[in-house]
C-alpha atoms as a PDB file:
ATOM      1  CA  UNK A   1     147.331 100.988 169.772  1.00  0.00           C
ATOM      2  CA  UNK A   2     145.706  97.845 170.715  1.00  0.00           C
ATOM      3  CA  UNK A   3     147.528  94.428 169.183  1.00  0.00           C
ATOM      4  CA  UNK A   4     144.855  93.473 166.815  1.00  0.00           C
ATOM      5  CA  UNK A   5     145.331  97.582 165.212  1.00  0.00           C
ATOM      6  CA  UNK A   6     147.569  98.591 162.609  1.00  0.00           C
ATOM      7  CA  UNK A   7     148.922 101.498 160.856  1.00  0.00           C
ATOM      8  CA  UNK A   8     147.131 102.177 157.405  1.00  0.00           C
ATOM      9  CA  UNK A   9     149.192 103.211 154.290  1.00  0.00           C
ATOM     10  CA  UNK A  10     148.396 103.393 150.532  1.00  0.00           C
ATOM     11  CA  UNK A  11     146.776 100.252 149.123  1.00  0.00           C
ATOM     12  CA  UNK A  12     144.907  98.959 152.346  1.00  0.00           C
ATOM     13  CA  UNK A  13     141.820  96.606 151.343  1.00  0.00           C
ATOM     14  CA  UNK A  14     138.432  98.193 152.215  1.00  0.00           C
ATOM     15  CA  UNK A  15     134.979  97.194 151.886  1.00  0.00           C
ATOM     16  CA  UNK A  16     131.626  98.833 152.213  1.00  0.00           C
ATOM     17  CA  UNK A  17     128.642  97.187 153.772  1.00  0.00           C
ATOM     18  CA  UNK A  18     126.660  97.680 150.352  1.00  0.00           C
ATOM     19  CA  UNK A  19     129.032  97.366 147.668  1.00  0.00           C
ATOM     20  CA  UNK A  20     130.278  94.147 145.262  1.00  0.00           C
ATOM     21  CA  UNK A  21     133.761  94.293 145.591  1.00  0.00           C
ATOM     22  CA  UNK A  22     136.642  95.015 147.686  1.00  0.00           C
ATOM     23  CA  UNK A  23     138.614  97.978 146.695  1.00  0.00           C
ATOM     24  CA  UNK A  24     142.121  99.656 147.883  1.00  0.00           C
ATOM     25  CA  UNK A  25     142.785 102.696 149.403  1.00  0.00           C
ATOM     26  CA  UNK A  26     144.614 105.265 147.266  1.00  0.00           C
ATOM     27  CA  UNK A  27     147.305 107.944 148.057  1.00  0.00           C
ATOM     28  CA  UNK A  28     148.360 109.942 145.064  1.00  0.00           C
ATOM     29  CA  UNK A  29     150.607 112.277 146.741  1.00  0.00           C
ATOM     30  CA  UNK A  30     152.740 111.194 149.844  1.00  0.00           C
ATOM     31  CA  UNK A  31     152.336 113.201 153.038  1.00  0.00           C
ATOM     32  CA  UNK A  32     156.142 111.931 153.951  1.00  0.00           C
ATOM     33  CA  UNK A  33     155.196 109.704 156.526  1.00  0.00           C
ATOM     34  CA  UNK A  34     156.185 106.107 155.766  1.00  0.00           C
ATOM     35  CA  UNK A  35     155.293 102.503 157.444  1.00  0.00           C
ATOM     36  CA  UNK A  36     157.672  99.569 156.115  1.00  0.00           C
ATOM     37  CA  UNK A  37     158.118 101.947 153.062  1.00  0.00           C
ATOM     38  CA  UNK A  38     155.049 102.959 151.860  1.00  0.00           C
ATOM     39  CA  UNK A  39     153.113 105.782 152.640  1.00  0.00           C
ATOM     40  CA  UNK A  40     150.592 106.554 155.540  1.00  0.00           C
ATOM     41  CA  UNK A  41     147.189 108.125 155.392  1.00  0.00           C
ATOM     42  CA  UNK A  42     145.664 110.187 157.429  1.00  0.00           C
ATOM     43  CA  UNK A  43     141.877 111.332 157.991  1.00  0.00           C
ATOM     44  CA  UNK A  44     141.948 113.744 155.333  1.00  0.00           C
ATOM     45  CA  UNK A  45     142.091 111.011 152.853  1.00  0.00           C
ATOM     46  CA  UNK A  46     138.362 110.388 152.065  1.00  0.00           C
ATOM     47  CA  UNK A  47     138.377 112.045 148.426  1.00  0.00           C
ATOM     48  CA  UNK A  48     137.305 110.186 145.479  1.00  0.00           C
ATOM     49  CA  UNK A  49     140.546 109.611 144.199  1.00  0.00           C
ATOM     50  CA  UNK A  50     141.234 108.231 148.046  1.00  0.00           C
ATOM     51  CA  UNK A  51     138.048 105.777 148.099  1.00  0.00           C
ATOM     52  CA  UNK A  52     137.074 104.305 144.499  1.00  0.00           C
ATOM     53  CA  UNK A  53     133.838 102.448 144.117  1.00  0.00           C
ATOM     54  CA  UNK A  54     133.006  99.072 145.659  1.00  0.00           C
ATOM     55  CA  UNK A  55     131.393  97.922 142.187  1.00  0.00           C
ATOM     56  CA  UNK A  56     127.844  97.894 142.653  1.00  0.00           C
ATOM     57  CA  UNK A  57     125.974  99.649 145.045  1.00  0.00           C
ATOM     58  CA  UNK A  58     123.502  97.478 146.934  1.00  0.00           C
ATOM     59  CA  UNK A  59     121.615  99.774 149.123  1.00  0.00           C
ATOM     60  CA  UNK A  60     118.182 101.006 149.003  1.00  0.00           C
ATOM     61  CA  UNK A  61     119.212 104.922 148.993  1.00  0.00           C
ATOM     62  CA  UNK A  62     121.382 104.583 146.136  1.00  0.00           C
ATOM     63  CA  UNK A  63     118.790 107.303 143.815  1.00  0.00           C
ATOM     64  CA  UNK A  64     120.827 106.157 139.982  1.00  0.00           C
ATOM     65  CA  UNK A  65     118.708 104.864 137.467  1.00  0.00           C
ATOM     66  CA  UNK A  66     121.924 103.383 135.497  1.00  0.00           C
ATOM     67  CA  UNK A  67     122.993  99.804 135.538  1.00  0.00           C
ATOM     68  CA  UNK A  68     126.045  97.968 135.467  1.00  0.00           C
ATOM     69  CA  UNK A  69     127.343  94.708 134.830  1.00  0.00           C
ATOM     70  CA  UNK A  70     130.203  93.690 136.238  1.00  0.00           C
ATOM     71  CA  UNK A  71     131.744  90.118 137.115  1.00  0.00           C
ATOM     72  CA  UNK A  72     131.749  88.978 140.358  1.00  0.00           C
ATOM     73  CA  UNK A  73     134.333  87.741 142.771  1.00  0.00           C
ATOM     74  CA  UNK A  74     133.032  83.607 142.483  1.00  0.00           C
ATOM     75  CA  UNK A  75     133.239  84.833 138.256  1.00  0.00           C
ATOM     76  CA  UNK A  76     129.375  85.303 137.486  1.00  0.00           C
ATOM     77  CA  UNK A  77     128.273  87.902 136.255  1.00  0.00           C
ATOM     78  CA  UNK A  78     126.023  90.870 138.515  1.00  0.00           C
ATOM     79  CA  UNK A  79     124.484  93.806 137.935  1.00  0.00           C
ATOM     80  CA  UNK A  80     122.608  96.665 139.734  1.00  0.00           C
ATOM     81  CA  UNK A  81     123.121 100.315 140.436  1.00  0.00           C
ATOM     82  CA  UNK A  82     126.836 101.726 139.658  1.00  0.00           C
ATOM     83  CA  UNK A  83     128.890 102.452 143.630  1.00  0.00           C
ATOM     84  CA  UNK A  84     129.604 105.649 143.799  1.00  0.00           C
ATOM     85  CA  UNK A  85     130.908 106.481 147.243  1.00  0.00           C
ATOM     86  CA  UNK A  86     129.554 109.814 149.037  1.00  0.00           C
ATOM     87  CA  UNK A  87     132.132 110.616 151.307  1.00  0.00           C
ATOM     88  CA  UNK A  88     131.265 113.731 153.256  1.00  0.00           C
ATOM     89  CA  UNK A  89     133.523 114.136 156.178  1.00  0.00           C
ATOM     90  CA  UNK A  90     136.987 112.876 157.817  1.00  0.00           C
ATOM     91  CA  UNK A  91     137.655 109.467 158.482  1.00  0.00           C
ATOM     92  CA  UNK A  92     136.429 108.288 162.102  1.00  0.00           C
ATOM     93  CA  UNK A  93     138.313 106.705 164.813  1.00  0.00           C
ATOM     94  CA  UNK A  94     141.571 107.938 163.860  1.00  0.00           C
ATOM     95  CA  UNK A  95     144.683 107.778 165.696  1.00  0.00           C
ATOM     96  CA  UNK A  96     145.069 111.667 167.583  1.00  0.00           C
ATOM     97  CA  UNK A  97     148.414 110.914 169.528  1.00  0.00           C
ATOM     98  CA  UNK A  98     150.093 110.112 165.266  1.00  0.00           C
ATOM     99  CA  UNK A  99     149.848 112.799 163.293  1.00  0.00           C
ATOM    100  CA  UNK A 100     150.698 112.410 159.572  1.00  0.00           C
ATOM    101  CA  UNK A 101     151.084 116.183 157.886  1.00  0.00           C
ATOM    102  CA  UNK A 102     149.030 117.163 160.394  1.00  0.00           C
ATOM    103  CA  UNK A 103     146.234 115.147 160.469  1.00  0.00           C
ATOM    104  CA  UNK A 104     145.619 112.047 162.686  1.00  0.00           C
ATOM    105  CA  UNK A 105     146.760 108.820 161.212  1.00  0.00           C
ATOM    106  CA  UNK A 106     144.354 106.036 159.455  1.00  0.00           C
ATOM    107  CA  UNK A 107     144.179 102.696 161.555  1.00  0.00           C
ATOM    108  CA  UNK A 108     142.594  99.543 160.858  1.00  0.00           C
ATOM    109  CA  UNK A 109     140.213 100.374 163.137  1.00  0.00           C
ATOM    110  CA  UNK A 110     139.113 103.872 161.105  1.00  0.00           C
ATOM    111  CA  UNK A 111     136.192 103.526 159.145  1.00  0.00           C
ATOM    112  CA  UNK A 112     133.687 105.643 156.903  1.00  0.00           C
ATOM    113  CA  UNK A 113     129.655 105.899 156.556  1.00  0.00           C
ATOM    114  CA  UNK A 114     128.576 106.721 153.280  1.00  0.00           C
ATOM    115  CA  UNK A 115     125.812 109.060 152.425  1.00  0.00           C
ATOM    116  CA  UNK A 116     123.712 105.506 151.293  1.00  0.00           C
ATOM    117  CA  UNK A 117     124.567 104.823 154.670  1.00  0.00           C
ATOM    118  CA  UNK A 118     127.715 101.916 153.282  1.00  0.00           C
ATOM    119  CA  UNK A 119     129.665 101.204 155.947  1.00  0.00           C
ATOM    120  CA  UNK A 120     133.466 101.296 154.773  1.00  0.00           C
ATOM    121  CA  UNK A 121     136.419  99.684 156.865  1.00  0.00           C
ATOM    122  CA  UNK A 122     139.184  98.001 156.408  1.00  0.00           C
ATOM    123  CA  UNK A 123     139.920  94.728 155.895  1.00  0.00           C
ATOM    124  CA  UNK A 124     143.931  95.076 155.427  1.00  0.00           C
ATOM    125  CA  UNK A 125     146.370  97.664 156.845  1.00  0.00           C
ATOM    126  CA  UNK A 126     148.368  97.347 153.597  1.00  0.00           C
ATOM    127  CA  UNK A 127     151.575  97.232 154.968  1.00  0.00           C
ATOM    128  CA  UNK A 128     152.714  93.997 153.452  1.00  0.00           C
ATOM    129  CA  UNK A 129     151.079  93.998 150.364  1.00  0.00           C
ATOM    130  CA  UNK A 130     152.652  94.492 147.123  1.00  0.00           C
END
């Protein structure tokens, strides 16, 4: 792994290119693989209860009619179309040579493309976070 490349494991920050708000990766179930204590992901992990919503989806292909209001990071208040991340297929740019029950390991270099065409990556590996 290159120095600037972590490691991901549950509650690593995402975004998405076309959502409101940051949001953290989620791991119900452990696969037993463990960094500093908490668990590891791997490229399987792309299920809804893996990747919640970024708050409001900004992008054009979103098709919902429904609108939310939510409050913003500065504290105003937003609205638009509801995120609702389509997550088709693994994770990409995974780590091959780490396998975790299985499956290659997440890095902070992994990302996702939505089916609105959001871009999701990571923003934190997690690892030190509480």
């Amino acid at each position: 792994m290159s120095d600037n490349e972590y490691y991901v494991v549950r509650g690593a920050c995402m975004r998405c290119t076309y959502g409101t708000h940051p949001r953290k990766i989620n791991l119900p179930n452990s696969h037993g693989a463990f960094v500093n204590g908490k668990p590891m992901m791997n490229e399987g992990d792309y299920s809804p209860e893996n990747v919640p919503h970024f708050g409001i989806c900004n992008s054009p292909e979103q098709p919902s009619t429904e609108t939310i209001y939510l409050i913003a990071e500065d504290g105003s208040t937003i609205s638009g179309k509801p995120c609702l991340p389509m997550l088709t297929d693994k994770w990409i740019n995974t780590k091959e040579q780490t396998k975790v029950e299985g499956q290659p390991a997440l890095t902070t270099s992994s990302f996702q493309t939505c089916l609105y065409h959001g871009f999701i990556e990571f923003h934190t590996n997690g690892q030190q976070e509480e």
